[in-house]
Every structure is written in C-alpha cells, then in structure tokens.
Protein backbone atom coordinates (compact mmCIF):
# COMPACT_ATOMS: atom_id res chain seq x y z
CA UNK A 1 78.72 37.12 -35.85
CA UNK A 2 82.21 38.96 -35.30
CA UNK A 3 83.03 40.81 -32.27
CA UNK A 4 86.64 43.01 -32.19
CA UNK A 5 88.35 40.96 -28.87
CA UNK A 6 90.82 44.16 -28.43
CA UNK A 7 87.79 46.63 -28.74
CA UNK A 8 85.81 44.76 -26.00
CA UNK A 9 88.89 44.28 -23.28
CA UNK A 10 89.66 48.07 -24.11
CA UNK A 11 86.33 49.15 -22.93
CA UNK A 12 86.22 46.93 -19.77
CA UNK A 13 89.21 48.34 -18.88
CA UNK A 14 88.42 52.05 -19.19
CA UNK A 15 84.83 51.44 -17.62
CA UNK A 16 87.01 50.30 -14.92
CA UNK A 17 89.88 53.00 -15.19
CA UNK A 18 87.00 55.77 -14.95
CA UNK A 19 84.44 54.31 -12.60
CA UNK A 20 85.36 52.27 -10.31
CA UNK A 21 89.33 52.87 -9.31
CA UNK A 22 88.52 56.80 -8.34
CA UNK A 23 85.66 55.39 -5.88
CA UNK A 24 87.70 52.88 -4.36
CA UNK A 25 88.53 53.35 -0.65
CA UNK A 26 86.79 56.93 -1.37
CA UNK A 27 82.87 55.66 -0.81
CA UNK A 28 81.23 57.70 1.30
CA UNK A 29 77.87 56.07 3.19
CA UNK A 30 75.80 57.60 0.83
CA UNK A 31 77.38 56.06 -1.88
CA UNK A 32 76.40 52.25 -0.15
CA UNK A 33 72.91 50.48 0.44
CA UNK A 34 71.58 47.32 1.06
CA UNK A 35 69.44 46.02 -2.48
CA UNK A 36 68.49 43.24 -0.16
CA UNK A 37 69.45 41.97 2.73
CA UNK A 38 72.85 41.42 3.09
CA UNK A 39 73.24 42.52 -0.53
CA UNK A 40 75.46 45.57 -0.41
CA UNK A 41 75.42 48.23 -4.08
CA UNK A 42 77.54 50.84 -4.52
CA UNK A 43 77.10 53.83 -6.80
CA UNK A 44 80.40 52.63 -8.50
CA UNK A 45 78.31 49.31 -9.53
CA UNK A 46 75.44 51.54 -11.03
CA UNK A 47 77.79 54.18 -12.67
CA UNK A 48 79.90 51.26 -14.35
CA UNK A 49 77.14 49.08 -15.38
CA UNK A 50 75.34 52.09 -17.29
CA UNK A 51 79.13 53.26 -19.05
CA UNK A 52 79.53 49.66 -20.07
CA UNK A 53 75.96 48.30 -21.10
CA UNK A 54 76.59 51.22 -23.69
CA UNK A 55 79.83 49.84 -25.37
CA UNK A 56 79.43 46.55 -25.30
CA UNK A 57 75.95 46.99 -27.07
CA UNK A 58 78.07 49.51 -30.01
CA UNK A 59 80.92 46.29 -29.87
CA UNK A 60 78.58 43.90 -30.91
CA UNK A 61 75.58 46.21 -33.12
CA UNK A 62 72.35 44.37 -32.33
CA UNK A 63 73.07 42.52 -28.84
CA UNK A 64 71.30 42.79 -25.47
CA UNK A 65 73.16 43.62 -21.89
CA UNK A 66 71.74 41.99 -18.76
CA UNK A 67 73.49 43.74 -15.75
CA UNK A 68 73.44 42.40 -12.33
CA UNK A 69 72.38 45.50 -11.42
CA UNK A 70 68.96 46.18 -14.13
CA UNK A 71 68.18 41.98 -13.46
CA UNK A 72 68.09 43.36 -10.14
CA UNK A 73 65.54 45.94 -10.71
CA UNK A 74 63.90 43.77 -13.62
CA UNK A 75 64.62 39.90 -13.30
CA UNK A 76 62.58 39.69 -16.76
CA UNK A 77 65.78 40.46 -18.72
CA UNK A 78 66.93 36.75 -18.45
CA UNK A 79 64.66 36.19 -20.95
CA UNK A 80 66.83 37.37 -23.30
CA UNK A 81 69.24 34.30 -22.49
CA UNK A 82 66.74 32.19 -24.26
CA UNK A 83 65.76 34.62 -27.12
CA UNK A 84 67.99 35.01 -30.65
CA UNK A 85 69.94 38.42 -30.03
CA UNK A 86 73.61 38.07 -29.08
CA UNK A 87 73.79 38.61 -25.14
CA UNK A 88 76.42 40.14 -22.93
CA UNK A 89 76.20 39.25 -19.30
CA UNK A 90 77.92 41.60 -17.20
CA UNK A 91 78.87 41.95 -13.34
CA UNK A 92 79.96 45.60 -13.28
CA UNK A 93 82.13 45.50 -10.05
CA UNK A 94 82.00 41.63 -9.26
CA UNK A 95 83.08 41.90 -5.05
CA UNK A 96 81.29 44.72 -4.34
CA UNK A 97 81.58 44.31 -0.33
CA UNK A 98 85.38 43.74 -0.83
CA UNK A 99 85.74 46.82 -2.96
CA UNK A 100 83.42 48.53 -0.04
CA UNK A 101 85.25 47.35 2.72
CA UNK A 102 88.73 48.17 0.94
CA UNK A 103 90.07 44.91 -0.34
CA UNK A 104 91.47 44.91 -3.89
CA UNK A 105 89.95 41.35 -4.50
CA UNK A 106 87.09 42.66 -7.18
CA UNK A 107 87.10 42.96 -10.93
CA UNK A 108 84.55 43.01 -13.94
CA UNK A 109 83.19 40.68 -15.68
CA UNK A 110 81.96 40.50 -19.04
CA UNK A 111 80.52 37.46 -21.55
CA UNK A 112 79.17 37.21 -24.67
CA UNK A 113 76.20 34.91 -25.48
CA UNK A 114 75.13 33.28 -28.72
CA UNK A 115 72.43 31.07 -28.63
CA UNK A 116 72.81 30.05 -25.09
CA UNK A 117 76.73 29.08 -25.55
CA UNK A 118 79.01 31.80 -23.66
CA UNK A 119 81.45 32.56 -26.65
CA UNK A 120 83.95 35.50 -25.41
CA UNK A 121 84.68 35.49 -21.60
CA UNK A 122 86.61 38.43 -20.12
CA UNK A 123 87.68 39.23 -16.42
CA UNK A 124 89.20 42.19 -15.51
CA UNK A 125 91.14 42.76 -12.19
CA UNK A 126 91.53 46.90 -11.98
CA UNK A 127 94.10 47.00 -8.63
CA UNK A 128 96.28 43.71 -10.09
CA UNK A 129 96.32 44.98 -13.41
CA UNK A 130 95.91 41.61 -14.82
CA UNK A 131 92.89 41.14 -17.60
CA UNK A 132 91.55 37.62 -18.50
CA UNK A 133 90.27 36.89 -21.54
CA UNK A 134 88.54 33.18 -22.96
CA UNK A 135 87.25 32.59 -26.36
CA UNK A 136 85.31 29.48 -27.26
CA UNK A 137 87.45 27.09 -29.31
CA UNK A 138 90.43 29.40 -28.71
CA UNK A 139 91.42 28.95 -25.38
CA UNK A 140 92.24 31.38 -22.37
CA UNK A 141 95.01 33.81 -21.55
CA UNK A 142 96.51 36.80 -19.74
CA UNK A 143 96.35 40.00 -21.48
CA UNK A 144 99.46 41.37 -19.97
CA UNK A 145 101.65 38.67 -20.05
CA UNK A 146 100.52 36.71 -23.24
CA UNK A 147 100.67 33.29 -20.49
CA UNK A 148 98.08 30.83 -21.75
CA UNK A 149 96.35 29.58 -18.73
CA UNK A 150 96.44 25.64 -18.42
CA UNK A 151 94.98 23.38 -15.57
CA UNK A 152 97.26 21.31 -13.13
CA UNK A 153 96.92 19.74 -9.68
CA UNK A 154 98.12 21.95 -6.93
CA UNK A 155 99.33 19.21 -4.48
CA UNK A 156 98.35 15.38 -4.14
CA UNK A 157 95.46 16.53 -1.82
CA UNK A 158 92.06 17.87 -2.83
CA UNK A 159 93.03 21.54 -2.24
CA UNK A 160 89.87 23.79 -2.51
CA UNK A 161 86.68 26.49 -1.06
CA UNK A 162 83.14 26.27 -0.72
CA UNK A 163 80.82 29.01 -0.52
CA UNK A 164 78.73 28.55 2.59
CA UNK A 165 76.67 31.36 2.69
CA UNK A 166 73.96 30.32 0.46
CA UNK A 167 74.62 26.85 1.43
CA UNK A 168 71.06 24.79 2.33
CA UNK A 169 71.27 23.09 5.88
CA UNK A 170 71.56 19.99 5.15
CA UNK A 171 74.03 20.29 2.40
CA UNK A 172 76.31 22.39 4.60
CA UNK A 173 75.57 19.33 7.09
CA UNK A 174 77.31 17.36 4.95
CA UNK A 175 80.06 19.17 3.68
CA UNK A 176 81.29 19.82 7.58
CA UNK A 177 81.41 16.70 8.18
CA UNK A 178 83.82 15.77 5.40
CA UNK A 179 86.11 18.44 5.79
CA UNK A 180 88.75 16.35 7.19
CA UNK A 181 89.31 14.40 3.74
CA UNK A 182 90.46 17.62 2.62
CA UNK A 183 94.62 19.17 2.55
CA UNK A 184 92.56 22.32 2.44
CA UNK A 185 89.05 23.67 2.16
CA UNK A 186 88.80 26.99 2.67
CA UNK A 187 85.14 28.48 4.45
CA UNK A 188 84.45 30.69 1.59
CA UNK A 189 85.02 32.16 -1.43
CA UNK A 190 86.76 35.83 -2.04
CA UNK A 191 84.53 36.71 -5.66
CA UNK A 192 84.46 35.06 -8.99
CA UNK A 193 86.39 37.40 -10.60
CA UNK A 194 89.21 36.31 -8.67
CA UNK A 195 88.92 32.49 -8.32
CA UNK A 196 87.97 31.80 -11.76
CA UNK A 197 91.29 33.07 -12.90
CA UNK A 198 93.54 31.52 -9.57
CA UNK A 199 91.48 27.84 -10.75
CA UNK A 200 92.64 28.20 -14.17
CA UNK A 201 96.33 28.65 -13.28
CA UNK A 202 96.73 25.88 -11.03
CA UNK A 203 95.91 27.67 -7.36
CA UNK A 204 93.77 25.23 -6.00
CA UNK A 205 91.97 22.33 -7.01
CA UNK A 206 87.64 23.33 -6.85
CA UNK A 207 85.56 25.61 -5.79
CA UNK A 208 82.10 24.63 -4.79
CA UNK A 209 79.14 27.40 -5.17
CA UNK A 210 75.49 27.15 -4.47
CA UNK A 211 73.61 30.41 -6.40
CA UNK A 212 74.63 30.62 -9.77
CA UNK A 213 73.44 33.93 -11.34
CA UNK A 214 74.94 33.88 -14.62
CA UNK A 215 76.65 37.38 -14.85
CA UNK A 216 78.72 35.20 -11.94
CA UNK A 217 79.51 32.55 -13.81
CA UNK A 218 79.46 32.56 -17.88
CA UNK A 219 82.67 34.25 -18.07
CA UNK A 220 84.80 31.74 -15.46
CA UNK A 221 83.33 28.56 -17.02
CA UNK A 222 84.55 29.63 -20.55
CA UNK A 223 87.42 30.47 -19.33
CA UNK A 224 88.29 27.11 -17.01
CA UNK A 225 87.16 24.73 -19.61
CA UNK A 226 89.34 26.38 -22.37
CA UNK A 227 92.65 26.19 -19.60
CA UNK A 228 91.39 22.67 -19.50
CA UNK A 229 88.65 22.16 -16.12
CA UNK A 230 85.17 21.53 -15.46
CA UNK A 231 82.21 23.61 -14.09
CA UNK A 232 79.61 21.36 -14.20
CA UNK A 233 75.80 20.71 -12.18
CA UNK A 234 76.37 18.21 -9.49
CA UNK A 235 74.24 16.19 -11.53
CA UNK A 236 77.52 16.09 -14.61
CA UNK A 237 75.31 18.74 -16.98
CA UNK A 238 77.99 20.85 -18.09
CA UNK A 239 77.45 24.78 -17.03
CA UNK A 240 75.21 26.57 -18.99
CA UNK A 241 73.94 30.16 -18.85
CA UNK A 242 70.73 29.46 -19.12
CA UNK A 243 69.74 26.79 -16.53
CA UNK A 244 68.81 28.42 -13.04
CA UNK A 245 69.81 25.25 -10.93
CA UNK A 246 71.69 25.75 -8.06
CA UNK A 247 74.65 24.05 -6.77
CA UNK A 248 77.88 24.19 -9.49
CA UNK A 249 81.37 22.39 -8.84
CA UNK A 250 84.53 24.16 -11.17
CA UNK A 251 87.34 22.20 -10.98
CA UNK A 252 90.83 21.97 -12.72
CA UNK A 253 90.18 18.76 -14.49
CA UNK A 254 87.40 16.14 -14.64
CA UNK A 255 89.82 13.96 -11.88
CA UNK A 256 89.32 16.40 -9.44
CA UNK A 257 86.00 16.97 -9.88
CA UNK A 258 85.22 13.88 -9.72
CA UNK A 259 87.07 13.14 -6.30
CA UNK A 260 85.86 16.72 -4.64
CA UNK A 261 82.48 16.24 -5.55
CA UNK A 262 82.95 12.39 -3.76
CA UNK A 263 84.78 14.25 -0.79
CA UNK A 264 82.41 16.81 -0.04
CA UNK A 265 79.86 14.22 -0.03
CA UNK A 266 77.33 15.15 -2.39
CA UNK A 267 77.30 11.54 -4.28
C-alpha cells in the first residue's frame, strides 16, 4: 500500500492553516463545552477533524479515519483498529485546553495504520511552525529543517514528567514518594503533540502516562522508536495501537526506561 508522505503533511498543515490558527485566542464561549467532565471541545476540534477525515481518506483510497472527536460520539470505531482497511488515527487539535486557554503548546496529529502496526506518524505544531514526520523503517525528522531526530541523555540524572491526572491512587502513592530520586520530574505533561517531539530530540529523559487513547499515542511512539527510544507497557510489551491497557512509559532509550520505570517505583 503507497501513501504520497508530501501529500499527507500538506494537508495537515492546511487543515491547520484554515481551521484552527483563525480560532486561536478568538473562541468565543459558545465555541467551548465540556464532552465530559473536565473534557473541554472546541468547535475548532470538530471543524478540523471533519476537513481532515476527508483528505486523509482521498490520500490513502480505501482507509478508515477514527477521530478523537467521532470515537467520542461512537467508541465502536476502534474496531476498525483490528479490522483489514488501512487506518488513520487522528487528534484534530491535540491540547485543546491549551489552545482554549491561549497557550501555543497544541498541534495535530495524524497516523497511519496497517494491520495494527502504525506505519506513517506525523505531528504538526501550527504556532512553532515545526512539522514532525516518522515512517516505519525510515526513521524520523523535521520537515523544516531536514534535522533527523536522534535520542540522547539530557543530563546524568533521570530528567522527566508524569501525567497525574488520570493517575490511580495508589500508583500516584508511589510515584510521590520517589520523586526525590529524580534531577527533575515535572507534575504533568503539556500535550503529546509537544513532548513526543521534545523526547525525540534529547529534552528530557521519559514521560510517564496513564490513559492511552491511541489518536494520543500512535504517532509519538513511531516517531521515538525510529529517533531511537522506547514506549513500551510497564509490563515491556512494546506500544501498540490496538491494546487498551493503561499505564505507558516513552523514554529516550531502553537505559532510561529501564532506570525511570525502577525510580518511579512501579517494579
């Protein structure tokens, strides 16, 4: 199956270019909700996903989109992870309460599926102008500068985040208690779209997440492991798209996660 990498970045980056830079720091209240609780949507989110869905299914004739957004409304789309039609998993406007409350930490996210191994990642950052793309086999760069991204330790101590928010109890528990081992471990995490790409050029060691939808994820974990890291289940399984487990460790090489996943305590 052959997919035009050029074609596919040009369309995330005009989705972007018409959709979601004109709304930014222009949302009105009406153009916010809650999907659920604590779960903010924009009408950017819905009027990108829809644009997008549409190319990326003419880009590669015959595929399937699941949208954070649709999954939302109709979780029976994962199916289609499982099923024999190329699949593009896409985060329309990944950061949507950063791009809400101003901050220009968001991006899109786009990756391409074939039977259940994430082939073509692509992360697009509209307000740092910087676009990501990973290919299976064929590693990971920056668009704009050519740079091939390529792992390496930021500083002789474990320097990393967790996000706590969907943390269990007991597992946060544990991970406050070890904090101290730590040169840094940041609270939380800004959005995928931006640490994926700050992991695979060095900045920072591991990032430690608890939910794992895959629109999230898929495009990040190509990406790391083709600059050289991990994103693995803190049981080893490498990532995979279609397994719904939570908890996921990405780290810039199988040292570190190694010692982070020791030093957070989740042995």
């Amino acid at each position: 199956m052959g997919y035009d990498v050029e074609r596919v970045v040009a369309e995330v980056r005009e989705a972007a270019t018409c959709y979601l830079r004109p709304r930014f720091r222009a949302l009105t209240t009406a153009d916010i909700w809650e999907k659920s609780p604590g779960e903010v949507v924009t009408v950017a989110d819905q009027e990108c996903e829809s644009a997008l869905s549409a190319r990326l299914c003419a880009a590669v004739p015959g595929s399937v989109v699941i949208g954070e957004e649709a999954a939302a409304e109709n979780p029976t789309l994962l199916r289609h992870l499982s099923g024999e039609r190329p699949v593009w998993l896409l985060d329309p406007l990944d950061g949507t309460g950063a791009f809400a409350a101003g901050s220009p930490d968001y991006g899109v996210m786009a990756a391409l599926v074939v039977n259940s191994e994430t082939v073509l990642g692509i992360i697009h950052q509209p307000e740092h102008s910087r676009t990501f793309v990973a290919e299976q086999g064929a590693g990971a760069w920056e668009t704009e500068s050519g740079e091939r991204l390529a792992v390496r330790r930021s500083s002789s101590s474990l320097e990393g985040a967790v996000m706590k928010r969907f943390l269990p109890v007991d597992v946060r528990a544990v991970i406050e208690r070890n904090e101290h081992r730590f040169g840094t471990l940041e609270p939380r995490a800004t959005a995928a779209s931006i640490e994926y790409p700050a992991l695979a050029r060095g900045d920072g060691d591991f990032m430690l997440y608890w939910r794992t939808l895959p629109w999230d994820h898929a495009p990040g974990a190509l990406m790391l492991r083709e600059a050289g890291g991990v994103v693995a289940r803190l049981d080893g399984a490498a990532y995979d798209p279609t397994d719904r487990r939570e908890g996921l460790l990405a780290a810039g090489s199988p040292e570190a996660w190694r010692e982070a996943k020791s030093a957070l305590g989740l042995e």
